[in-house]
Protein backbone atom coordinates (compact mmCIF):
# COMPACT_ATOMS: atom_id res chain seq x y z
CA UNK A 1 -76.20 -259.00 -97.03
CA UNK A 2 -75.54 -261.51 -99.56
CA UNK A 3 -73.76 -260.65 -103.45
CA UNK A 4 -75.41 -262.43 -106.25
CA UNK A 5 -74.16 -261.83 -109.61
CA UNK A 6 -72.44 -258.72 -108.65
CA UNK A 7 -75.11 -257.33 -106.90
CA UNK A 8 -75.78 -256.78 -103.16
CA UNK A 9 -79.06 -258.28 -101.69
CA UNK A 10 -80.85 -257.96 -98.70
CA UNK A 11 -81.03 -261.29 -96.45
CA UNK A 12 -83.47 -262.47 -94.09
CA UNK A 13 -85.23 -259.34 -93.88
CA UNK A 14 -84.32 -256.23 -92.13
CA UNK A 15 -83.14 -255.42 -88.66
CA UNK A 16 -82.91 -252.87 -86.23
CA UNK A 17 -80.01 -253.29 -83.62
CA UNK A 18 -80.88 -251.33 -80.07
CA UNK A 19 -78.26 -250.20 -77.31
CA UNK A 20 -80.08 -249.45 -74.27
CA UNK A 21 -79.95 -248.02 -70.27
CA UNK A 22 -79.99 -250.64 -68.25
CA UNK A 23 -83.73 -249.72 -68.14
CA UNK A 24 -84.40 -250.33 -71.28
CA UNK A 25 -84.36 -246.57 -72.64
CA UNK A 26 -83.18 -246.22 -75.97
CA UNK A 27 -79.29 -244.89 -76.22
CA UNK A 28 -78.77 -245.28 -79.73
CA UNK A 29 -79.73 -247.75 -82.82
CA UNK A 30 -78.31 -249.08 -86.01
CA UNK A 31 -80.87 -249.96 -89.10
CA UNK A 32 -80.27 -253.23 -91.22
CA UNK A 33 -77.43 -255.85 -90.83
CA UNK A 34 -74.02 -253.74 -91.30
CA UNK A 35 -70.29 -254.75 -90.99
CA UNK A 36 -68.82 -255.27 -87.27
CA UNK A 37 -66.98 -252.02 -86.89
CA UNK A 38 -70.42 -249.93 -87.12
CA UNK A 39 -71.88 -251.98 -84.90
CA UNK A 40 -68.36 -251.43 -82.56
CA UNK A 41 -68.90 -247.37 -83.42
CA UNK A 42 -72.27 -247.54 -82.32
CA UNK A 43 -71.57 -249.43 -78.82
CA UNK A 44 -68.60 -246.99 -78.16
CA UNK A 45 -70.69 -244.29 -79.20
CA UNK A 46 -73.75 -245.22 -76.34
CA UNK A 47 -71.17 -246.38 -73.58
CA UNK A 48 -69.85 -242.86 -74.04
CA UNK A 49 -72.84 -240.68 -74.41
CA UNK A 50 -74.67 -242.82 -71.38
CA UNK A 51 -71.07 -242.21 -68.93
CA UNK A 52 -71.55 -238.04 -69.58
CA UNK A 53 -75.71 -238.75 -69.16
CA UNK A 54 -75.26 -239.81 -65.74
CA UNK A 55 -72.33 -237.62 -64.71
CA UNK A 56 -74.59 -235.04 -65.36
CA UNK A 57 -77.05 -235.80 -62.98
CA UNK A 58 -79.95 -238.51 -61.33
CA UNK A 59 -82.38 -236.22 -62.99
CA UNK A 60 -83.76 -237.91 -66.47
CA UNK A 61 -83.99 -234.74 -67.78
CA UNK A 62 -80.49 -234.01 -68.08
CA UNK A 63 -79.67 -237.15 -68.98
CA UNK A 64 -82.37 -237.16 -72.00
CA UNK A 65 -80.81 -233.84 -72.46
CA UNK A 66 -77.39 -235.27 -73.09
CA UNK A 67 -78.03 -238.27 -75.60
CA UNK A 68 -80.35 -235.78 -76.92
CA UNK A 69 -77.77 -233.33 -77.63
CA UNK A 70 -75.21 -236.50 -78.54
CA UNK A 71 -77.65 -237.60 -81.70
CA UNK A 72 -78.07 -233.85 -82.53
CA UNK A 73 -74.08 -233.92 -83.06
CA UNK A 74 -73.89 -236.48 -85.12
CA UNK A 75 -76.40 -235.11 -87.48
CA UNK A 76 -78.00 -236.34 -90.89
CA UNK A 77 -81.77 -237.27 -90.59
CA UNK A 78 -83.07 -241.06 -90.03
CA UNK A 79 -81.84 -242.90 -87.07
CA UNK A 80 -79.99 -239.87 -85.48
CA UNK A 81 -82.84 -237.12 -86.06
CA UNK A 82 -85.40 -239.75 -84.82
CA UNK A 83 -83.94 -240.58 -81.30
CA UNK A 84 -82.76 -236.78 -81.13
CA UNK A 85 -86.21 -235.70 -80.51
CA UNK A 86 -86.89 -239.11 -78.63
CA UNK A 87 -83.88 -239.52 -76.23
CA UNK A 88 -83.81 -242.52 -73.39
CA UNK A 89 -87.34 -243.31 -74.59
CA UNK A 90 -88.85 -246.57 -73.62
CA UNK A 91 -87.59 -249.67 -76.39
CA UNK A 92 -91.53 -250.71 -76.17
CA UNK A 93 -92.82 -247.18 -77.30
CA UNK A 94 -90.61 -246.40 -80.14
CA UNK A 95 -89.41 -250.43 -81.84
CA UNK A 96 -92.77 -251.12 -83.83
CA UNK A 97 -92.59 -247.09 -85.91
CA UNK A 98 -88.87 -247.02 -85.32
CA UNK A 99 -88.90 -250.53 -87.38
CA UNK A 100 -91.61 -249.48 -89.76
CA UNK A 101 -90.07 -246.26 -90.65
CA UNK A 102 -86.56 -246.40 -90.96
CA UNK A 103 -86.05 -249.96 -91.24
CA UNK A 104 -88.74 -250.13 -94.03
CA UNK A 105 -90.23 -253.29 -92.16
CA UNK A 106 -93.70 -253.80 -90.70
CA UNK A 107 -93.18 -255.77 -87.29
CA UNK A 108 -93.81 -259.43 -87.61
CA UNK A 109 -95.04 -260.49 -84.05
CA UNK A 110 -95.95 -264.32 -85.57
CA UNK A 111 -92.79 -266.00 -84.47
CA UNK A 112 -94.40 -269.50 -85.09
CA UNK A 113 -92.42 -269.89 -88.63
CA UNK A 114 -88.90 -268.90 -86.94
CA UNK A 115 -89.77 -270.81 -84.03
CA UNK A 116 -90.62 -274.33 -85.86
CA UNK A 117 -87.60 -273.77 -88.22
CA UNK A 118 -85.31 -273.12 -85.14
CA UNK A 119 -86.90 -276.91 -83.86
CA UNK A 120 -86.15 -278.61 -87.08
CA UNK A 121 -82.87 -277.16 -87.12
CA UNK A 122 -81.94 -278.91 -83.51
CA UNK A 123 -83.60 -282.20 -84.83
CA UNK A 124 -81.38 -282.59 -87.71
CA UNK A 125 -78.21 -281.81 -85.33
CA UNK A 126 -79.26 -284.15 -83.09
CA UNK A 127 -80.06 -287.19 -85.86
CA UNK A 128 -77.14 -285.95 -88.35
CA UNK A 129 -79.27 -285.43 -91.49
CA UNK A 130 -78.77 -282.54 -93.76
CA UNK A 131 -81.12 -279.04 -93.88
CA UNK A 132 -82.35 -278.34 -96.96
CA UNK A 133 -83.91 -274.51 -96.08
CA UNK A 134 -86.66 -273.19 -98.67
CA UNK A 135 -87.07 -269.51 -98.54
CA UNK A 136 -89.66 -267.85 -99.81
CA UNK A 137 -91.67 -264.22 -99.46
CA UNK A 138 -93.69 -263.99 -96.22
CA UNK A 139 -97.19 -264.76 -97.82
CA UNK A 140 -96.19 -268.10 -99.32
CA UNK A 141 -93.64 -269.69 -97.64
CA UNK A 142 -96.29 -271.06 -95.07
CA UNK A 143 -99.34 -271.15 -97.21
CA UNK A 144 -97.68 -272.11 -100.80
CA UNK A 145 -99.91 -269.34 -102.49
CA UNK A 146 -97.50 -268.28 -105.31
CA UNK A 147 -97.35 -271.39 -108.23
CA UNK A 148 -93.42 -271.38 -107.84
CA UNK A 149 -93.59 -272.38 -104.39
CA UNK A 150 -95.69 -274.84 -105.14
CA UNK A 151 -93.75 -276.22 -107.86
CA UNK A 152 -90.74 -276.33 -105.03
CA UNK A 153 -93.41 -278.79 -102.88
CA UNK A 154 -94.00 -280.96 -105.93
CA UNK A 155 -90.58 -281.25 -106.96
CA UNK A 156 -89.66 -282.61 -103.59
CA UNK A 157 -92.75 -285.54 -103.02
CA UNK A 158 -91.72 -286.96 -106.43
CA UNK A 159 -88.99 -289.25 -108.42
CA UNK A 160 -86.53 -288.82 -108.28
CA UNK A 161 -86.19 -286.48 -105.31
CA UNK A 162 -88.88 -287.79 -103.25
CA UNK A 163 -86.55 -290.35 -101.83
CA UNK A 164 -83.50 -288.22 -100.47
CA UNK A 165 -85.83 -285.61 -99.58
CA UNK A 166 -87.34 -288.04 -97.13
CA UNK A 167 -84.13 -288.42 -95.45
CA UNK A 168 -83.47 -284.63 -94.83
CA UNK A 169 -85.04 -282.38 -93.00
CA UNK A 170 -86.86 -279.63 -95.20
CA UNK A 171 -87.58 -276.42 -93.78
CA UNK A 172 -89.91 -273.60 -95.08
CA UNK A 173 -89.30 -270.09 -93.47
CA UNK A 174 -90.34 -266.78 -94.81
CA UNK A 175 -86.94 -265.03 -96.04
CA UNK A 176 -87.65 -262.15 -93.94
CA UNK A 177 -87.82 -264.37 -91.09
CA UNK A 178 -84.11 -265.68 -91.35
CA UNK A 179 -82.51 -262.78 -89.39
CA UNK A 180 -85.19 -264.33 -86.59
CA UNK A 181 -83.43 -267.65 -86.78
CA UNK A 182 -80.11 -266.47 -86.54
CA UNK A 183 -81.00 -265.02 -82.80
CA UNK A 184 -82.24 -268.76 -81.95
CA UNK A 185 -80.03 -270.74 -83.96
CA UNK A 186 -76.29 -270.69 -84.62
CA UNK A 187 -76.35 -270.46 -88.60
CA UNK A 188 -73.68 -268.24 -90.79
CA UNK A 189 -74.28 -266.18 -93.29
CA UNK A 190 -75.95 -268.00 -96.02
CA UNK A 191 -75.32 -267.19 -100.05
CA UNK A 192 -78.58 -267.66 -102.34
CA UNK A 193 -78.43 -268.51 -105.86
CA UNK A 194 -80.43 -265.38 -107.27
CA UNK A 195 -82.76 -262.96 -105.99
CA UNK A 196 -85.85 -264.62 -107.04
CA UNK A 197 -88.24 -266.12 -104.16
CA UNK A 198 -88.01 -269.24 -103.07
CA UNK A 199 -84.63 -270.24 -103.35
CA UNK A 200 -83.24 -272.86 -101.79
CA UNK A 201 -79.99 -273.29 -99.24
CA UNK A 202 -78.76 -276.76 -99.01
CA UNK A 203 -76.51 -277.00 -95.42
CA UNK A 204 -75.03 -279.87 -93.37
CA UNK A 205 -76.92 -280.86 -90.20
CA UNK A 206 -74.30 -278.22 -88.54
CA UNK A 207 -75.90 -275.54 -90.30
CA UNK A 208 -72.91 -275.19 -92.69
CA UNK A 209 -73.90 -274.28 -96.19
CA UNK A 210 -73.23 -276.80 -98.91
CA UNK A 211 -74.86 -275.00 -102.03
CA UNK A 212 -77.65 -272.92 -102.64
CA UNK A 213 -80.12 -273.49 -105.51
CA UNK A 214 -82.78 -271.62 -107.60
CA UNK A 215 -85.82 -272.76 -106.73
CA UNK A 216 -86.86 -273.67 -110.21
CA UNK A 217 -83.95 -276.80 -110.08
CA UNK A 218 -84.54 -279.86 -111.77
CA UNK A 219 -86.08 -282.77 -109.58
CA UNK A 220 -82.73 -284.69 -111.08
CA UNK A 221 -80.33 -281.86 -110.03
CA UNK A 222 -81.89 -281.71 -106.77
CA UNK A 223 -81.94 -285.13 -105.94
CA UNK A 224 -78.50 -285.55 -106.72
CA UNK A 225 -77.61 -282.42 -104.08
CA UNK A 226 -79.28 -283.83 -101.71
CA UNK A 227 -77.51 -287.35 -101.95
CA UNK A 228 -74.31 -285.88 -102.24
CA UNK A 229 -75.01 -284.41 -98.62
CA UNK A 230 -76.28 -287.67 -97.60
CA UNK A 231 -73.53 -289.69 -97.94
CA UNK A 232 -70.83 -286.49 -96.47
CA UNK A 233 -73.37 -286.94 -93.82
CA UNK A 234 -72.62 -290.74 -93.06
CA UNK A 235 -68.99 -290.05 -94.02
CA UNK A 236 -68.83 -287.52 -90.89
CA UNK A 237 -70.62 -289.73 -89.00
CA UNK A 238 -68.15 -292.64 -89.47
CA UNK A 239 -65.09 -290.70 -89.27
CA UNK A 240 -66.15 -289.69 -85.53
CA UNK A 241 -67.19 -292.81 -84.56
């Protein structure tokens, strides 16, 4: 979650963390990215339940009996009603509604986007130029449908951007897609300008964030962010050398 202006704003799309059996049978599961201790609660909370599951028998029926019993305690509807009536089931029968329903996602099985960005991520590590990531809504950060994103595109193939644009590596990704990326690539937790799509992250070839921008920023403005990272870039690269 990222605050802009004082408000809170969903990041990189929704997620759905799962502890399971060592099967692969659903103990328990915590919707959308949340703070570390409810993730600990929730881990504490399945090594727990799955210890009295199997000291109460071999038989899966008891032990669907017990997490069944476990989410039934901690009451409320959602996640806890939902794997009440659907204890130790199978991660592959219950992720895509589980996601669709309580996450308020529809499953994205296209990783092609995520993938590509997590490649041009390693290529500017590996040549030390700086990232500047364009996020944008699912339909249009690949196919440049919405006249915004265009305008983003423009902006960057002409004066006076067009030349420090060539010299960083520009990456388009969906914004619900940047959750994805985080599982493949080691980025932190990036702060956007505004809630309007696309908006732009500017980040060292590390990953690090330098600045985020709205995606309606001057061609100047821009240019001169992305110089600014250009020469900390060859500064770095000097003071290792």
């Amino acid at each position: 979650m990222t605050n802009v202006n004082g408000k809170v704003q969903k990041q990189g799309g929704n997620v759905v963390s799962y502890f399971l059996t060592p099967e692969g049978r659903v103990i328990d599961a915590v919707v959308g990215p949340v703070a570390a201790d409810k993730l600990l609660e929730a881990a504490r909370f399945s090594v727990d339940t799955w210890q009295q599951a199997v000291e109460a028998g071999k038989q899966f029926g008891k032990r669907a009996l017990v997490v069944g019993q476990a989410q039934q305690r901690l009451g409320g509807g959602g996640v806890h009603a939902y794997l009440a009536e659907r204890p130790l089931a199978p991660l592959p029968l219950v992720s895509g509604q589980f996601f669709q329903q309580l996450a308020g996602e529809k499953p994205n099985h296209d990783r092609t986007p995520v993938a590509l960005a997590a490649a041009e991520f390693a290529k500017a590590r590996r040549a030390g130029r700086p990232i500047l990531l364009v996020l944008d809504q699912a339909d249009a950060a690949t196919h440049g449908e919405r006249p915004l994103a265009n305008q983003v595109r423009m902006t960057l193939t002409t004066r006076p951007a067009m030349g420090p644009a060539a010299r960083c590596q520009i990456i388009y990704l969906p914004v619900n897609q940047m959750a994805a990326l985080s599982n493949l690539v080691e980025v932190p937790q990036f702060e956007l300008a505004d809630a309007h799509l696309p908006t732009l992250v500017l980040c060292r070839s590390t990953g690090e964030q330098v600045v985020a921008l709205a995606g309606a920023t001057p061609g100047k403005e821009l240019a001169a962010h992305l110089i600014d990272a250009l020469k900390q870039e060859r500064a770095n690269r000097k003071a290792k050398l």
